[in-house]
Protein backbone atom coordinates (compact mmCIF):
# COMPACT_ATOMS: atom_id res chain seq x y z
CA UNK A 1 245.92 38.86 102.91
CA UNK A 2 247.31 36.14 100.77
CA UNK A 3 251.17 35.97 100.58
CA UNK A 4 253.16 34.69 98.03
CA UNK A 5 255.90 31.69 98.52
CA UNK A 6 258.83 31.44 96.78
CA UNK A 7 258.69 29.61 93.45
CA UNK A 8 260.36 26.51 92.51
CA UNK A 9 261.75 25.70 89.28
CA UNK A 10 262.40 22.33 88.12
CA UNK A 11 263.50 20.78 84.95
CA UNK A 12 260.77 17.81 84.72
CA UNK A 13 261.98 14.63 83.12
CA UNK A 14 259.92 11.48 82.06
CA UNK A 15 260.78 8.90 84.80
CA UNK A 16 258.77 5.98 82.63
CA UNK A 17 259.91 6.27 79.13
CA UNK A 18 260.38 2.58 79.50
CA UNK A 19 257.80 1.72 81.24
CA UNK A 20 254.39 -0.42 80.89
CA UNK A 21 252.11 2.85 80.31
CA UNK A 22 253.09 3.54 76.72
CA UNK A 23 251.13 6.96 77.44
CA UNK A 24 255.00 8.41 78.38
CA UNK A 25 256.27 7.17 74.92
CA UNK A 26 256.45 9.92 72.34
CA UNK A 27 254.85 7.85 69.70
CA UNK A 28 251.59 6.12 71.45
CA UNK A 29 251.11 9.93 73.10
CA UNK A 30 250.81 11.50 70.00
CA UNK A 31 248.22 9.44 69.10
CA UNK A 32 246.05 10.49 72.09
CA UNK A 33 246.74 14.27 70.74
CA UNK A 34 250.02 14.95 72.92
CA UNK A 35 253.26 16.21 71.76
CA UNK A 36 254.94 13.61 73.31
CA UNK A 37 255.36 11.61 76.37
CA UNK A 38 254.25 12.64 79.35
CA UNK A 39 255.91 13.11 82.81
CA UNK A 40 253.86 10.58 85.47
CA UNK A 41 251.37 13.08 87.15
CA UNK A 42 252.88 11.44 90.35
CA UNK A 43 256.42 13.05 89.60
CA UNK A 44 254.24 16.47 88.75
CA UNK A 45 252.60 16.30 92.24
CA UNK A 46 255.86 15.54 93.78
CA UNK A 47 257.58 18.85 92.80
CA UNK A 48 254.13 20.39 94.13
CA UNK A 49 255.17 18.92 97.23
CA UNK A 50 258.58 20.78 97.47
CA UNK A 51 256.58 23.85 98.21
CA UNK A 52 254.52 22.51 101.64
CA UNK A 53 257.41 20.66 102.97
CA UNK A 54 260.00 23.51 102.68
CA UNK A 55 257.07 25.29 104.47
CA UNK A 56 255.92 23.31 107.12
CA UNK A 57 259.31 20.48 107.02
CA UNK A 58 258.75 17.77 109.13
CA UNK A 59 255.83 18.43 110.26
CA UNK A 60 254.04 18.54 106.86
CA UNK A 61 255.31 14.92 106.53
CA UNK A 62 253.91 13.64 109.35
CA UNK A 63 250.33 14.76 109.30
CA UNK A 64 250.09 17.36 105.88
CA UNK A 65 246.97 17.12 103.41
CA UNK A 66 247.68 17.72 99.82
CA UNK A 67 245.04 17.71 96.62
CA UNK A 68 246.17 17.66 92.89
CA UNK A 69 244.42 17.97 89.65
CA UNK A 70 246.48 17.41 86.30
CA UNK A 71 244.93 19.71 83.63
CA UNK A 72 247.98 19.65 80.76
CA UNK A 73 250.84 17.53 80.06
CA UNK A 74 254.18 18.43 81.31
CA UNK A 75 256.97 17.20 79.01
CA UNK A 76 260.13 15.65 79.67
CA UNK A 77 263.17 18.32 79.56
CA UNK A 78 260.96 21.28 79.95
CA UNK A 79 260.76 23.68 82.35
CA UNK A 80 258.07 23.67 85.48
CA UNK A 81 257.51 26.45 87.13
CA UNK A 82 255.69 25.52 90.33
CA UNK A 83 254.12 28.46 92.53
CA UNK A 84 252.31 28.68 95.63
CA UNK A 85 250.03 31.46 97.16
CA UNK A 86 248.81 31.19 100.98
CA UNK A 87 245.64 32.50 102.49
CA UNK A 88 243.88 31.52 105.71
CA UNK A 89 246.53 28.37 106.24
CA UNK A 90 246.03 26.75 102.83
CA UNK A 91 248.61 27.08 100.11
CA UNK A 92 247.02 27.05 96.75
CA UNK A 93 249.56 25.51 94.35
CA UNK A 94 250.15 25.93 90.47
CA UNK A 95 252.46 24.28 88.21
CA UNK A 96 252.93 25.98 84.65
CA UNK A 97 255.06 24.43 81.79
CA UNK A 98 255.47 25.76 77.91
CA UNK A 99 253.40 29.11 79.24
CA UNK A 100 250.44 26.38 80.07
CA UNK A 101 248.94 25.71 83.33
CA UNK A 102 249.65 21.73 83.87
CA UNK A 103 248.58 21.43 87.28
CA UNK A 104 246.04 22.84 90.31
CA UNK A 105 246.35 22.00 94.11
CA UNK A 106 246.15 22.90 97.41
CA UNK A 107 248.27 22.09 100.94
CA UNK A 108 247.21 22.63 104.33
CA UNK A 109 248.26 21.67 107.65
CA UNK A 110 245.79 20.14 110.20
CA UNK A 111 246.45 20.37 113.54
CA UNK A 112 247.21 16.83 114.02
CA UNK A 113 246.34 13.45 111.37
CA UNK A 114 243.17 12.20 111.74
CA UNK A 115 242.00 8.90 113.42
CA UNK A 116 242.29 6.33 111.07
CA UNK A 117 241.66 2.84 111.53
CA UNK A 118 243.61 0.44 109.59
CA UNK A 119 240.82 -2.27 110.05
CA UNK A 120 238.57 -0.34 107.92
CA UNK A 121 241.23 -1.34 105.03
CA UNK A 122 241.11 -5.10 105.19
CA UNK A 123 244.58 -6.57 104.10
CA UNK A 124 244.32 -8.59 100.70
CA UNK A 125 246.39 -9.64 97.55
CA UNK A 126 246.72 -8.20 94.31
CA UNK A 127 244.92 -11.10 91.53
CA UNK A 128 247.41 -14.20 90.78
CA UNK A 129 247.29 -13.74 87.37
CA UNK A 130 247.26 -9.95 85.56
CA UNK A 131 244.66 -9.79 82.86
CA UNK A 132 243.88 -7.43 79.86
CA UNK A 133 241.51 -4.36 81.17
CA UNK A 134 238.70 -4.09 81.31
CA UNK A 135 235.42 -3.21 83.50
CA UNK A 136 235.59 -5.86 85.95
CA UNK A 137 239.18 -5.57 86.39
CA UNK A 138 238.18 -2.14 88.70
CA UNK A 139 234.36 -3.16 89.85
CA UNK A 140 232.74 -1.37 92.22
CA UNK A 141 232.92 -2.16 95.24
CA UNK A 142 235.83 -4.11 94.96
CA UNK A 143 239.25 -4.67 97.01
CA UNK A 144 242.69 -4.57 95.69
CA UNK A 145 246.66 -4.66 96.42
CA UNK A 146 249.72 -3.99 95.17
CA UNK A 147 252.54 -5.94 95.20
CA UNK A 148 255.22 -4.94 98.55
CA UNK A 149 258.16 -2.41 96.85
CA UNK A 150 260.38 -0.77 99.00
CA UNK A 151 263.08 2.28 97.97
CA UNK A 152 266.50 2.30 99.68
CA UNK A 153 269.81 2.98 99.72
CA UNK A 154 270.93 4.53 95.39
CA UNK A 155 266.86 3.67 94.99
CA UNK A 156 265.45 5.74 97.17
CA UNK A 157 268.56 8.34 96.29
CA UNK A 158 267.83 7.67 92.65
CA UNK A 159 264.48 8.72 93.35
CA UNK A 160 265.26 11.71 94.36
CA UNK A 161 267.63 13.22 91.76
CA UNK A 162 264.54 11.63 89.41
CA UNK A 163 262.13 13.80 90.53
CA UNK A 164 264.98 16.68 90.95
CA UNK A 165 264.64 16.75 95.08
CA UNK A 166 266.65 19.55 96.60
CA UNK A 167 265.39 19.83 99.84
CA UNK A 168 268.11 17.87 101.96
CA UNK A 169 265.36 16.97 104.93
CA UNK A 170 264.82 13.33 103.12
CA UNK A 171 268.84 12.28 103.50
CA UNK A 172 269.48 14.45 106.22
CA UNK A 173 266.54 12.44 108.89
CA UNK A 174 266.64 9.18 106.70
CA UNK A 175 262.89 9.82 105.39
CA UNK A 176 260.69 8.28 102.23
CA UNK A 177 259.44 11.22 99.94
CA UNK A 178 255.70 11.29 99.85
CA UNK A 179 255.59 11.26 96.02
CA UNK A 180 256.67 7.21 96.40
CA UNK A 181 252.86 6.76 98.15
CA UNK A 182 251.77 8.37 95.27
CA UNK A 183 253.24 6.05 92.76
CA UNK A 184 252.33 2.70 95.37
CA UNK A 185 248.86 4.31 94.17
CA UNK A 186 249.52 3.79 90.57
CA UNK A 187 250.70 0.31 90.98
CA UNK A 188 247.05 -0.76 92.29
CA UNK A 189 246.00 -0.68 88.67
CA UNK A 190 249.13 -1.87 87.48
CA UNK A 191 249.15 -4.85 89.77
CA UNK A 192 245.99 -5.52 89.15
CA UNK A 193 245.17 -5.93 85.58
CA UNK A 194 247.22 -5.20 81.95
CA UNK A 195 246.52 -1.58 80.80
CA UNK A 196 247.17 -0.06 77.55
CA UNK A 197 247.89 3.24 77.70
CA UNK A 198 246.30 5.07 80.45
CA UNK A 199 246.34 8.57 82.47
CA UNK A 200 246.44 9.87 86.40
CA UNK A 201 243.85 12.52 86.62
CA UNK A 202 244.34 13.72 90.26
CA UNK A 203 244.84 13.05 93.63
CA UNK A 204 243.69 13.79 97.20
CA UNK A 205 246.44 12.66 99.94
CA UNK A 206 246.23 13.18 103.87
CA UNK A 207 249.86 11.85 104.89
CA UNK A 208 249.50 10.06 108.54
CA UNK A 209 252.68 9.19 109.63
CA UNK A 210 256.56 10.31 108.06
CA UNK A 211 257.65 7.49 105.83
CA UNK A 212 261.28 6.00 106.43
CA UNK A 213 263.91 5.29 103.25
CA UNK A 214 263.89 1.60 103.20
CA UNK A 215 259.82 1.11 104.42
CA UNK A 216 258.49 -1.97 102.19
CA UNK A 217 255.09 -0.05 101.32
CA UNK A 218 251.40 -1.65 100.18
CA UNK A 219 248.03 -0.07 99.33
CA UNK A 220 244.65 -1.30 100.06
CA UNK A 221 242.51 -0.39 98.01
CA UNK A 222 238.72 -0.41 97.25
CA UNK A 223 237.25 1.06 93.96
CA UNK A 224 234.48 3.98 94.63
CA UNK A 225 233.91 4.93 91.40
CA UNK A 226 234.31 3.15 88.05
CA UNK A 227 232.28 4.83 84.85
CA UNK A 228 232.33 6.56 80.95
CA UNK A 229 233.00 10.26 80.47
CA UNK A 230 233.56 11.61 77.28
CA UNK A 231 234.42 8.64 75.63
CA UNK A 232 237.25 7.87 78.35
CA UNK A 233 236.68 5.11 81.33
CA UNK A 234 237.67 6.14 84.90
CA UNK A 235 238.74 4.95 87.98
CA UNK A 236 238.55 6.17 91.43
CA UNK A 237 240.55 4.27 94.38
CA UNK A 238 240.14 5.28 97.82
CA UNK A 239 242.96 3.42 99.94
CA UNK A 240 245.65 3.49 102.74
CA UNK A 241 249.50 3.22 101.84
CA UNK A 242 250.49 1.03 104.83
CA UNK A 243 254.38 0.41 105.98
CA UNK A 244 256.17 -2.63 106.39
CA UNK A 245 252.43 -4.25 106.56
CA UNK A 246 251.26 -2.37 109.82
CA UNK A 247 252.23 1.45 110.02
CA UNK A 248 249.54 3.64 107.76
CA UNK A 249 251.36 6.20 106.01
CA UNK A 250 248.40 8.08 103.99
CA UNK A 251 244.67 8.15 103.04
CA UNK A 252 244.94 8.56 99.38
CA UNK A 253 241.84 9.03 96.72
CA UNK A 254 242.99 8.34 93.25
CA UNK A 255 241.42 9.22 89.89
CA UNK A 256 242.91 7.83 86.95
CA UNK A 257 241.47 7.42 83.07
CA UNK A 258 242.27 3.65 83.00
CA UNK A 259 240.95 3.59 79.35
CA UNK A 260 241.35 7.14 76.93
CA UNK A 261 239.79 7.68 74.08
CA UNK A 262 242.02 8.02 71.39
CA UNK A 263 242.42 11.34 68.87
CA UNK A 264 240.59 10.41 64.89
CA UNK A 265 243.13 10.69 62.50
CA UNK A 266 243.37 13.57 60.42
């Protein structure tokens, strides 16, 4: 019978206001039919995470699996309510905001992470020389890399109070939250070419290892999917988020909308 966990309540706030993606300014949102910036969907999947790690702790770290799908904005200030229901091992997890449902996902806990070899994700560079989009900056097919960033010491605290981190687990064993693998994955595209406004769709991630606070972390990356829907162009990575150039953290797929279609004015 499925049981209910307890909720978690978090005031969200817009970590990249000043950022490159102008899609978490008020005024280029609204033009893509928001109300207003939006909170990075990698900050929104990081409060999902509170609810599998104050579940499983450690352990959920270390080898956890974790899927998110971003259906509705969640706005800076307001209030997300993030709930989880388990059945059968597998927490299903929703985050509401503004009496909308924002996000969909689902944890689990496999018995142990599974063989991975980090050969299979050939070590590269991200390009020399960023460019303006466009479809050859994500072919098919092709290999990319972000540029080494590591959080420690007030960053990797900073973090935490930015994406309103209670659990004490992260000080208390010296450990990297799992949402910074998640925004490593942004920073493919970022790294990788010059991008107007753009969007992070969803995410699969099956964490292999616990990350440390102070790990300098990479992805490798290959595009599996690049293509037109609905007048938007997406992007699909699948990659490993590797530590301090030889540890692998997580097997991540990535979908992001690397070029929306904007709203017609009224």
């Amino acid at each position: 019978m499925p049981s209910r966990l307890e909720a978690y309540r978090v005031q969200a706030y817009n970590t990249a206001k000043l950022s490159e993606n102008k899609m978490h300014d008020d005024a280029v949102a609204k033009r893509f039919g928001f109300s207003g910036g939006l909170v990075p969907g990698v900050d929104v999947m990081a409060y999902m995470m509170h609810l599998p790690v104050r579940k499983w702790g450690r352990a959920f770290l270390e080898h956890g699996l974790i899927e998110a799908r971003f259906v509705k904005p969640v706005y800076d200030g307001e209030i997300a309510n993030v709930t989880g229901e388990e059945s059968d091992g597998v927490v299903s997890i929703e985050v509401e905001s503004r009496g909308q449902l924002c996000a969909t996902g689902t944890a689990s806990l496999p018995v142990s992470a599974p063989s991975l070899s980090i050969a299979d994700f050939p070590p590269t560079a991200p390009v020399p020389e960023r460019r303006p989009v466009n479809e050859a900056s994500y072919e098919l097919g092709k290999w990319l890399a972000t540029v080494p960033r590591t959080w420690a010491g007030e960053a990797a605290t900073e973090y935490l109070t930015d994406v309103r981190e209670r659990d004490p687990i992260y000080v208390r064993e010296g450990l990297g939250h799992p949402g910074l693998l998640q925004r490593v994955m942004n920073k493919v595209l970022v790294d990788n070419a010059i991008l107007g406004p753009w969007i992070h769709v969803g995410s699969r991630m099956q964490l292999l290892a616990a990350s440390h606070s102070g790990d300098e972390l990479t992805a490798r990356a290959r595009v599996t999917g690049n293509y037109e829907k609905k007048g938007h162009r997406f992007v699909e990575l699948d990659a490993l988020v590797v530590a301090n150039g030889k540890t692998p953290l997580a097997h991540c797929q990535h979908i992001a909308i690397y070029q929306p279609r904007e709203q017609a004015a009224a």
